[in-house]
PDB file of N, CA and C in Angstrom:
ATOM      1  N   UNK A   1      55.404 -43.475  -2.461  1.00  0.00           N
ATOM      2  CA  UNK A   1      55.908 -42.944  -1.212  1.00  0.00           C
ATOM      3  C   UNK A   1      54.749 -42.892  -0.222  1.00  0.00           C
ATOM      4  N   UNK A   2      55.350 -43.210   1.136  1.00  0.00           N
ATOM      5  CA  UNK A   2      54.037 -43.298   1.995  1.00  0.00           C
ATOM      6  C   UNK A   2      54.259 -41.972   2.657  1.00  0.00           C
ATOM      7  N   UNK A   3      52.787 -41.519   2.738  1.00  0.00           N
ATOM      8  CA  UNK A   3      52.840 -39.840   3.136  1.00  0.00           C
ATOM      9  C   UNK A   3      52.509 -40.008   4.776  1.00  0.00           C
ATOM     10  N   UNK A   4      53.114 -39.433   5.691  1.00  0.00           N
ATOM     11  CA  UNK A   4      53.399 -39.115   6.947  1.00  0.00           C
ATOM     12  C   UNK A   4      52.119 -39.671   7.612  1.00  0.00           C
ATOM     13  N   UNK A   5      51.056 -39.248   6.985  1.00  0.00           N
ATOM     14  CA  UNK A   5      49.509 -38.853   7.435  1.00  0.00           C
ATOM     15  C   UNK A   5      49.085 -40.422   7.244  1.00  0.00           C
ATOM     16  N   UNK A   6      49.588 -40.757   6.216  1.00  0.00           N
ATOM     17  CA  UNK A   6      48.964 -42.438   6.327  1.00  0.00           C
ATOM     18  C   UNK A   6      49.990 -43.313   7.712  1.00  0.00           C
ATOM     19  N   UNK A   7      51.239 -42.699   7.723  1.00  0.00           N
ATOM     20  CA  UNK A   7      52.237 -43.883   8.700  1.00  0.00           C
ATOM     21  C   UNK A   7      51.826 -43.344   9.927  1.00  0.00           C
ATOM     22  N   UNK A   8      51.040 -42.247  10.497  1.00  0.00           N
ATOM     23  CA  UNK A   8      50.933 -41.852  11.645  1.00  0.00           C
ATOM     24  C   UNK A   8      49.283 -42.627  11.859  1.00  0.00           C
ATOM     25  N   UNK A   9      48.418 -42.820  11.081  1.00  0.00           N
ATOM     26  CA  UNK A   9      46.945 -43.892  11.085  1.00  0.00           C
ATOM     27  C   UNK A   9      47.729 -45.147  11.708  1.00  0.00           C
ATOM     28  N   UNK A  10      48.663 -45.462  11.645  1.00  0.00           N
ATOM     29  CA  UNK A  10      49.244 -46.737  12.052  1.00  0.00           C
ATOM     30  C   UNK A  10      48.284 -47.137  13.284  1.00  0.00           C
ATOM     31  N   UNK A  11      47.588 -48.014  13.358  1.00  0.00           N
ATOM     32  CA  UNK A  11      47.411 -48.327  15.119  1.00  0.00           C
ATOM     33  C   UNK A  11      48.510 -49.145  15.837  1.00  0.00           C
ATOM     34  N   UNK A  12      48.857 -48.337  16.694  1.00  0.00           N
ATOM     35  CA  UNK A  12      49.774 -48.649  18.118  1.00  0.00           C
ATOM     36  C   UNK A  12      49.555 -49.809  18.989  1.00  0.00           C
ATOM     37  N   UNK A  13      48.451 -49.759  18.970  1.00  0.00           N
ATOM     38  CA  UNK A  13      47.573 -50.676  19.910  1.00  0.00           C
ATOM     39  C   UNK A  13      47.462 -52.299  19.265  1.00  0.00           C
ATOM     40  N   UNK A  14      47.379 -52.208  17.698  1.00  0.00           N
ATOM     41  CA  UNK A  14      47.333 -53.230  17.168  1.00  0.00           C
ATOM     42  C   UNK A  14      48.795 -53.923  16.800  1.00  0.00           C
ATOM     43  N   UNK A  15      49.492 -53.170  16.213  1.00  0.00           N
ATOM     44  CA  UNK A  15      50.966 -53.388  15.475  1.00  0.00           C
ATOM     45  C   UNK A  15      52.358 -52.646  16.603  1.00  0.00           C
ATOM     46  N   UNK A  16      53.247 -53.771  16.581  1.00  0.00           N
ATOM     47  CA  UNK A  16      54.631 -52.862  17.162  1.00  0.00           C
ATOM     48  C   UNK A  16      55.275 -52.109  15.759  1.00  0.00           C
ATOM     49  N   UNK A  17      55.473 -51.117  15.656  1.00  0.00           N
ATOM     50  CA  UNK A  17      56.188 -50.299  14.709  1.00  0.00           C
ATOM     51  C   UNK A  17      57.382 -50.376  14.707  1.00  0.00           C
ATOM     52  N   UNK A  18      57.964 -51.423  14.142  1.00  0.00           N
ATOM     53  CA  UNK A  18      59.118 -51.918  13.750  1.00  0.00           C
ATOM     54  C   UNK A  18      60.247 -50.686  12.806  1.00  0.00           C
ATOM     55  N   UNK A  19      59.931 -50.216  11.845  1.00  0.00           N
ATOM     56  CA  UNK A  19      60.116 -49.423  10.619  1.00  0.00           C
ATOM     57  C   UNK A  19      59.061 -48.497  10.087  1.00  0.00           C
ATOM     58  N   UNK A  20      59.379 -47.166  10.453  1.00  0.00           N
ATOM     59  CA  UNK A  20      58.148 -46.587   9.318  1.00  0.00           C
ATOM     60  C   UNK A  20      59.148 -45.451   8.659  1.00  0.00           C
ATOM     61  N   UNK A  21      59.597 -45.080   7.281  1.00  0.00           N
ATOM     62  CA  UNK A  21      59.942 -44.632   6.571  1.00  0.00           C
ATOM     63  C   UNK A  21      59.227 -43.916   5.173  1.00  0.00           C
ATOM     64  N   UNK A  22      59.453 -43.659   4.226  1.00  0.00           N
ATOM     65  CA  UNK A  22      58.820 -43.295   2.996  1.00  0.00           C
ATOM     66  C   UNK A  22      58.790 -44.312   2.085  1.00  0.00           C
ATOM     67  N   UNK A  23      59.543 -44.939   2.057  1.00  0.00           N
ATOM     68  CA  UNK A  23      59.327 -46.352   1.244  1.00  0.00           C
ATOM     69  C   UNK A  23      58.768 -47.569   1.459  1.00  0.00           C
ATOM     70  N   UNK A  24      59.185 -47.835   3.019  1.00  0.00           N
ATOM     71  CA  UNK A  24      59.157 -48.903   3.512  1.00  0.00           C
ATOM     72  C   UNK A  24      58.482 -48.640   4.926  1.00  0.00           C
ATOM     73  N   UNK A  25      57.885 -49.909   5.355  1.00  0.00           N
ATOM     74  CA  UNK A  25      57.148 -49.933   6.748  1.00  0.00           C
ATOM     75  C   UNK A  25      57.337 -51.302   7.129  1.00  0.00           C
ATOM     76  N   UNK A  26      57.472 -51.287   8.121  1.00  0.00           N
ATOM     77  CA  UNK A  26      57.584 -52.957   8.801  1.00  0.00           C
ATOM     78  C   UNK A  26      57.126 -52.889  10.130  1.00  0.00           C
ATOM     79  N   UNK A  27      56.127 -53.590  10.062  1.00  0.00           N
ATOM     80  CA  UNK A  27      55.344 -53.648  11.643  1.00  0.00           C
ATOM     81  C   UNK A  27      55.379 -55.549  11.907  1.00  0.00           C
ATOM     82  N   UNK A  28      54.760 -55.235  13.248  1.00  0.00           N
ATOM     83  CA  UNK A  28      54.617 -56.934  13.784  1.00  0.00           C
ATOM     84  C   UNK A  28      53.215 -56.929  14.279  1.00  0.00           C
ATOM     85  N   UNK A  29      52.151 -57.724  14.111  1.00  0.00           N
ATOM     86  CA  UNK A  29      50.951 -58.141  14.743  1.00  0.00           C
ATOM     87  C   UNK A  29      51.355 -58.379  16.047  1.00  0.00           C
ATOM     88  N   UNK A  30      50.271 -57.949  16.869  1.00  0.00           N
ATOM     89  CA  UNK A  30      50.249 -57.986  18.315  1.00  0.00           C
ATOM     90  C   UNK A  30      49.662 -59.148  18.801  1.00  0.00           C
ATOM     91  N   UNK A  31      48.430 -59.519  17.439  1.00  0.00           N
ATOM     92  CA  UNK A  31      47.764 -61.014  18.017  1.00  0.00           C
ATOM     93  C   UNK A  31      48.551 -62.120  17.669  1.00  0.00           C
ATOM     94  N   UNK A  32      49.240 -62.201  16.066  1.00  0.00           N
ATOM     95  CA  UNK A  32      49.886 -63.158  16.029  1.00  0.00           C
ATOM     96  C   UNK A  32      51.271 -63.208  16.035  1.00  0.00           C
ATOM     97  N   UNK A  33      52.164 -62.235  15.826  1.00  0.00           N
ATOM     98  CA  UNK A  33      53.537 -62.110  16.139  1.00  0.00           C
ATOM     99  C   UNK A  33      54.118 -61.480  14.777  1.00  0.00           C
ATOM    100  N   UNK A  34      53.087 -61.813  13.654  1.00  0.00           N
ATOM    101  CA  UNK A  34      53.884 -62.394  12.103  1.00  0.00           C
ATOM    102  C   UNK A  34      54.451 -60.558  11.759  1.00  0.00           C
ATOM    103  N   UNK A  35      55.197 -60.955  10.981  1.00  0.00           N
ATOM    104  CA  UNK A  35      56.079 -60.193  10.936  1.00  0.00           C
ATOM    105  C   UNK A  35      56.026 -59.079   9.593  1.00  0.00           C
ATOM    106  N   UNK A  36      55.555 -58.226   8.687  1.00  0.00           N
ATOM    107  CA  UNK A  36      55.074 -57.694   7.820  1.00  0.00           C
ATOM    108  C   UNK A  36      56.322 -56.764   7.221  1.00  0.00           C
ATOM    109  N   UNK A  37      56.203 -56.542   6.207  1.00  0.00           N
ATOM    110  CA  UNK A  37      56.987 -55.394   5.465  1.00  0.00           C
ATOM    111  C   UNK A  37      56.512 -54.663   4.239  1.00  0.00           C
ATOM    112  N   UNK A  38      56.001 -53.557   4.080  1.00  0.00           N
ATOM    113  CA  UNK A  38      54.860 -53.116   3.010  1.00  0.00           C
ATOM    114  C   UNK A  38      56.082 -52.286   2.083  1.00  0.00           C
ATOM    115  N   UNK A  39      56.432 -52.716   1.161  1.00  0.00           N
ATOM    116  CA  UNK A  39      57.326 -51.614   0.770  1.00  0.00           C
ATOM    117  C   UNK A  39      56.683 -50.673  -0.650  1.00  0.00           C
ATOM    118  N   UNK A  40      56.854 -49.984  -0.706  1.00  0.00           N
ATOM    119  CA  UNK A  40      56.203 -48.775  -2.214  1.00  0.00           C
ATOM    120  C   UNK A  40      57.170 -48.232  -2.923  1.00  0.00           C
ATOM    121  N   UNK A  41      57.684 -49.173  -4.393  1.00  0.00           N
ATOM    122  CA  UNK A  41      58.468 -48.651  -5.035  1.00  0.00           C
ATOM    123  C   UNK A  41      57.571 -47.786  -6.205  1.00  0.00           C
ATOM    124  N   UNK A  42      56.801 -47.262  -5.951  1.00  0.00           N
ATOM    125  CA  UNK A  42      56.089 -46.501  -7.125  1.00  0.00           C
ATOM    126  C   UNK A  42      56.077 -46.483  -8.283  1.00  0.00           C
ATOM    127  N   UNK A  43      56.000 -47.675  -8.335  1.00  0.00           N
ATOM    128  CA  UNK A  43      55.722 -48.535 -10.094  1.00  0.00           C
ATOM    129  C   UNK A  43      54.807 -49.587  -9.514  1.00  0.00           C
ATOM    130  N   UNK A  44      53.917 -49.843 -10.547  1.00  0.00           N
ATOM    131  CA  UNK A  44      53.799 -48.643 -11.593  1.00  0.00           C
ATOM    132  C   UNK A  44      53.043 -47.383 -11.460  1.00  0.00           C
ATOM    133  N   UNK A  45      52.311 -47.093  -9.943  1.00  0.00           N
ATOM    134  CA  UNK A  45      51.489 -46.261  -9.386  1.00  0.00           C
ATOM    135  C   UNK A  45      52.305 -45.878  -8.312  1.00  0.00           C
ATOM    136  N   UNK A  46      51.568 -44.550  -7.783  1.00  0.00           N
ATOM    137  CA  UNK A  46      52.549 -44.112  -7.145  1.00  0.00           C
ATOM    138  C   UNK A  46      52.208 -44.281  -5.522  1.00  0.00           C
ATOM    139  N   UNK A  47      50.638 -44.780  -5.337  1.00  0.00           N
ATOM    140  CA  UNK A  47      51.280 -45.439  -4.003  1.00  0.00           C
ATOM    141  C   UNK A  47      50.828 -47.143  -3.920  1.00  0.00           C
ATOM    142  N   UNK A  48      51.053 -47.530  -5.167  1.00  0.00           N
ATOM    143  CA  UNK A  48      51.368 -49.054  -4.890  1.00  0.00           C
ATOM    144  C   UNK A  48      51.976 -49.604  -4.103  1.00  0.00           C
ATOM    145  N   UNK A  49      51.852 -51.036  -3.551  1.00  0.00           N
ATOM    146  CA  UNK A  49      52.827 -51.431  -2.473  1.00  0.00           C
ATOM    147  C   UNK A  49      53.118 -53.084  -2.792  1.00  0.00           C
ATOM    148  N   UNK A  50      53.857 -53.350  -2.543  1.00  0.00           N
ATOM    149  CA  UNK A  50      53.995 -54.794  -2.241  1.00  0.00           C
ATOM    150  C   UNK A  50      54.519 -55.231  -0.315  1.00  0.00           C
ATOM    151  N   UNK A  51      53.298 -56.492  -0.562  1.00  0.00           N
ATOM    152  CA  UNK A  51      53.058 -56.662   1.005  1.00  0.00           C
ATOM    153  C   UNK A  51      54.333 -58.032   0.760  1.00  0.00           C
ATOM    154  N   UNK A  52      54.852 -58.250   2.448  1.00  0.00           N
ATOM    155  CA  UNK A  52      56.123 -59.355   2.320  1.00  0.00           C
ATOM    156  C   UNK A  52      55.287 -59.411   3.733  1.00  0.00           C
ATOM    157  N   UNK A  53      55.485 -61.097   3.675  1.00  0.00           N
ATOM    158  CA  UNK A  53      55.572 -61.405   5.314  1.00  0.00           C
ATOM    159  C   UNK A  53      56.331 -62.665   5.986  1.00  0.00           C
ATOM    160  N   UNK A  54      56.442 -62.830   6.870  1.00  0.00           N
ATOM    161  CA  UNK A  54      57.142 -63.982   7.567  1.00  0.00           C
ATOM    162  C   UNK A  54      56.563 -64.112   9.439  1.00  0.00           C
ATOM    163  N   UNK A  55      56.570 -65.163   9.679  1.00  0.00           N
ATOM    164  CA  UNK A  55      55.950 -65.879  10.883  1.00  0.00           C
ATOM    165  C   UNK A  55      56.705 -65.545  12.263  1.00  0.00           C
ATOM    166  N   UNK A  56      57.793 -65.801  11.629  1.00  0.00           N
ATOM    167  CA  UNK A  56      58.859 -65.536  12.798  1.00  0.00           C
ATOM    168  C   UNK A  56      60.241 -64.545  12.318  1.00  0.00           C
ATOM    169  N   UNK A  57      61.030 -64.016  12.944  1.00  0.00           N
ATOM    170  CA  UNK A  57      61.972 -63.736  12.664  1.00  0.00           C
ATOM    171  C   UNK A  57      63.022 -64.295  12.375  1.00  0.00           C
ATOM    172  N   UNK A  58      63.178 -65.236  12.628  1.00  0.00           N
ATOM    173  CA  UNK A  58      64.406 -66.168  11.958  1.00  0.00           C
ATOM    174  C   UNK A  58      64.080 -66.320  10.500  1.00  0.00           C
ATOM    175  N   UNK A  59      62.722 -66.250  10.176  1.00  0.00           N
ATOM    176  CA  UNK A  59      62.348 -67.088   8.639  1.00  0.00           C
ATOM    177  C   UNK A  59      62.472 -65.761   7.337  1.00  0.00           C
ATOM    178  N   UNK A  60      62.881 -66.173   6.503  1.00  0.00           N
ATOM    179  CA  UNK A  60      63.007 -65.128   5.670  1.00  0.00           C
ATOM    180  C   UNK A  60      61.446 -65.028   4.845  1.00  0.00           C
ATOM    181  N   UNK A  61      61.650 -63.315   4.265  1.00  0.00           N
ATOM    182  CA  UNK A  61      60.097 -62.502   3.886  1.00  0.00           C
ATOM    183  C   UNK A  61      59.407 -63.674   2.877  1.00  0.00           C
ATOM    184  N   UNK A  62      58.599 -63.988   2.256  1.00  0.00           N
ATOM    185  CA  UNK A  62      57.933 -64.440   1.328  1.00  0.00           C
ATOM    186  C   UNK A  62      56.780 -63.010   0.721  1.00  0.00           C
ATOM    187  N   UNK A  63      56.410 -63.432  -0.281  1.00  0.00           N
ATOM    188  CA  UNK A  63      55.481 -62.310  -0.597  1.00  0.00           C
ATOM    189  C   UNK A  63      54.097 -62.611  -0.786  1.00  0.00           C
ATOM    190  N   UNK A  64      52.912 -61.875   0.059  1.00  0.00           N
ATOM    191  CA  UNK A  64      52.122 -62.105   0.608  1.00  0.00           C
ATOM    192  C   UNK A  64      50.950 -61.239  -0.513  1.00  0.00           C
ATOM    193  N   UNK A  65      51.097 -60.067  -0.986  1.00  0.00           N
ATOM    194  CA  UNK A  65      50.011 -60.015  -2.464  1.00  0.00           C
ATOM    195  C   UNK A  65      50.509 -58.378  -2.244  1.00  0.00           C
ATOM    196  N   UNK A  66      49.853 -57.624  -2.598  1.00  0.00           N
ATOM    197  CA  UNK A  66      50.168 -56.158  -3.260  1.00  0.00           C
ATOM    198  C   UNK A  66      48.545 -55.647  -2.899  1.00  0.00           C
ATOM    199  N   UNK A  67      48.661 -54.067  -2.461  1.00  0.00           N
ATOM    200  CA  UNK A  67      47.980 -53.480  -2.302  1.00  0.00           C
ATOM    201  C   UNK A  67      48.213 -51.736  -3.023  1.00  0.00           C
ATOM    202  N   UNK A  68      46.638 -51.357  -2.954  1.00  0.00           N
ATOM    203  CA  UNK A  68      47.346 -50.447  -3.933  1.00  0.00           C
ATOM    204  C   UNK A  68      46.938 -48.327  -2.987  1.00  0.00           C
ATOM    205  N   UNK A  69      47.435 -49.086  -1.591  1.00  0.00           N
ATOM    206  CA  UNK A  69      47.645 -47.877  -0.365  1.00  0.00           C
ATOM    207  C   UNK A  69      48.302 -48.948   0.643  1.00  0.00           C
ATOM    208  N   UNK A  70      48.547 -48.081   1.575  1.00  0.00           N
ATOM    209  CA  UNK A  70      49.307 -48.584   2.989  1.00  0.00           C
ATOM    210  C   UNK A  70      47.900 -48.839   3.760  1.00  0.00           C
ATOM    211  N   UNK A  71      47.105 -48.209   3.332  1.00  0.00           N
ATOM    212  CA  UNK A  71      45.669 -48.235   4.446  1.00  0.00           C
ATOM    213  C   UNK A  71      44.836 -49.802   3.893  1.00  0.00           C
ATOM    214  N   UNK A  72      44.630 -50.138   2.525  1.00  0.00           N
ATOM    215  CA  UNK A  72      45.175 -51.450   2.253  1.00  0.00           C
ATOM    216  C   UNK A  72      45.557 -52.229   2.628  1.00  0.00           C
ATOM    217  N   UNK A  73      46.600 -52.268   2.294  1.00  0.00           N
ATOM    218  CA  UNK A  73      47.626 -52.629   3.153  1.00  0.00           C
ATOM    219  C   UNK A  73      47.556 -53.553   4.572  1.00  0.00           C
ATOM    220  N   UNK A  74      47.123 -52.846   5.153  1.00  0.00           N
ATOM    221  CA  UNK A  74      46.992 -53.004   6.521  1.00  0.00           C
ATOM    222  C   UNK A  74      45.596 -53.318   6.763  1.00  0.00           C
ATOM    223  N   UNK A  75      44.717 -53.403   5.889  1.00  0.00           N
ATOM    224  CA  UNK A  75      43.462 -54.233   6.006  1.00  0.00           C
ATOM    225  C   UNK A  75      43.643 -55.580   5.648  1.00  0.00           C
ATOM    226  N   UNK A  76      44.548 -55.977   4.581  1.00  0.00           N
ATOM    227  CA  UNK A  76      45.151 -57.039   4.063  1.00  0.00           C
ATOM    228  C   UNK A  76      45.211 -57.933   5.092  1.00  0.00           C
ATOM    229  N   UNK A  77      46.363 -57.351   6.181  1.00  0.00           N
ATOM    230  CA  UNK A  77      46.936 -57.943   7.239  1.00  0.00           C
ATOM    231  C   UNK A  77      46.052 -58.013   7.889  1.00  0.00           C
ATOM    232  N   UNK A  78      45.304 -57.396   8.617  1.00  0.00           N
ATOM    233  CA  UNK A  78      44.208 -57.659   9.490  1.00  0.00           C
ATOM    234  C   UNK A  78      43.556 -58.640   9.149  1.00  0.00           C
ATOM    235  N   UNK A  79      42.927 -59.039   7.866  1.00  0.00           N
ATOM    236  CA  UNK A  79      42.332 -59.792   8.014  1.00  0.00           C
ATOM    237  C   UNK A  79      42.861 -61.363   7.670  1.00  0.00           C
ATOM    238  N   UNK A  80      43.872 -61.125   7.404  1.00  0.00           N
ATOM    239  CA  UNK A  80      45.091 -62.435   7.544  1.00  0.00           C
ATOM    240  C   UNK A  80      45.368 -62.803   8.761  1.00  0.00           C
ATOM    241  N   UNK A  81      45.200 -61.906   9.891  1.00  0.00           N
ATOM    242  CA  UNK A  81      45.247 -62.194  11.376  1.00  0.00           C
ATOM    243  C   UNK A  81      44.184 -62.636  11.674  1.00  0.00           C
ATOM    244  N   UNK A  82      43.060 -62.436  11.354  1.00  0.00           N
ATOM    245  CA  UNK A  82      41.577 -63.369  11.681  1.00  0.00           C
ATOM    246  C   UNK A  82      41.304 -64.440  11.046  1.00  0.00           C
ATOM    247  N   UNK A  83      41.631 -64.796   9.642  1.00  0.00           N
ATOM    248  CA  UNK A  83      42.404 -65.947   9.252  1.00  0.00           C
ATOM    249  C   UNK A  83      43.107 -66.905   9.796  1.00  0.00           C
ATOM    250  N   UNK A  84      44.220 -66.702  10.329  1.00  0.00           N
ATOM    251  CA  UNK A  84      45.549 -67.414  11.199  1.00  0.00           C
ATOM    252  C   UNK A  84      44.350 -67.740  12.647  1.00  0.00           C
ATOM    253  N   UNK A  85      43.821 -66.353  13.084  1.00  0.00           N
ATOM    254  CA  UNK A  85      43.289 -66.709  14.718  1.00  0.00           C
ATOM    255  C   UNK A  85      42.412 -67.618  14.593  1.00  0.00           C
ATOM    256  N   UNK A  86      41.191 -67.831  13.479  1.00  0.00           N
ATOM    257  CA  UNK A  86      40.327 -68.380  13.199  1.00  0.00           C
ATOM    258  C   UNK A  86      40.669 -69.803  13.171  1.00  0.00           C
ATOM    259  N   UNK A  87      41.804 -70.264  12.626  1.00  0.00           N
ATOM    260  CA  UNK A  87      42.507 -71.189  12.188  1.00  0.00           C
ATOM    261  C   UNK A  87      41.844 -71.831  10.547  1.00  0.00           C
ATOM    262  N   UNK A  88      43.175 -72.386  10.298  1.00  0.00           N
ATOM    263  CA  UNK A  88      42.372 -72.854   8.494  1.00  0.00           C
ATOM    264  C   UNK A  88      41.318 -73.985   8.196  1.00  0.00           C
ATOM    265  N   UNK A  89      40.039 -73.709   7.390  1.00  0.00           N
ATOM    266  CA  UNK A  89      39.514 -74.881   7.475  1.00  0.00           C
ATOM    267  C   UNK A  89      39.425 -75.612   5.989  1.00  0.00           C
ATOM    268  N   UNK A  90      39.731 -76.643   6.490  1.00  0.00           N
ATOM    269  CA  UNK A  90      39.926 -77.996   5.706  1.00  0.00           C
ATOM    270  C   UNK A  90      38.693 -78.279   4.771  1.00  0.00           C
ATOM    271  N   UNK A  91      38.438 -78.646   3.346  1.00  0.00           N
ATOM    272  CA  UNK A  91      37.679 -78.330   2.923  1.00  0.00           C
ATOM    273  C   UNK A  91      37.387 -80.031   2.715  1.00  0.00           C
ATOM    274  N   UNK A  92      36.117 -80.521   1.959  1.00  0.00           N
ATOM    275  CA  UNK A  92      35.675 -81.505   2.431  1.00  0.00           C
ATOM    276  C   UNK A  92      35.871 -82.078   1.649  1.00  0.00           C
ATOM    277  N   UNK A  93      36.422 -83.890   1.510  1.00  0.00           N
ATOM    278  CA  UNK A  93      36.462 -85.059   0.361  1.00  0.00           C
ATOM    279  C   UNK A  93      35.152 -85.154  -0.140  1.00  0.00           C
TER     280      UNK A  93
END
């Protein structure tokens, strides 16, 4: 369960707050659009999470790795957004 005190750390500035609940959170990146969903079924820990994401909204979630806080979590993503901004590099023949 995500405790109040971690969904209110949310930055505003960074993420639109799509969903914030006790189970579930769903925000959107501000730099890249992509679309996130952290959900915490508390198994087998109790604030485990599994991270889901998708690019756009039309595209359905895929699952993006597991963290084991929302504060996690959301470092995960961050740095998946400097990743994406950075763009991918091609590794060499």
């Amino acid at each position: 369960m995500f405790r109040a005190e971690e969904i209110e750390k949310l930055d505003r500035s960074y993420f639109n707050i799509i969903l914030a609940e006790e189970y579930d959170v769903t925000i959107q990146s501000r730099n890249t659009g992509h679309i996130w969903y952290i959900h915490n079924p508390e198994y087998p820990g109790e604030g485990e999470c599994i991270i889901f994401h998708k690019h756009r909204a039309s595209q359905p979630y895929h699952q993006h790795g597991r963290a084991r806080s929302l504060g996690q979590a959301v470092r995960s993503i961050m740095g998946h957004d400097v990743f994406q901004i950075n763009g991918r590099r091609r590794g060499r023949l």
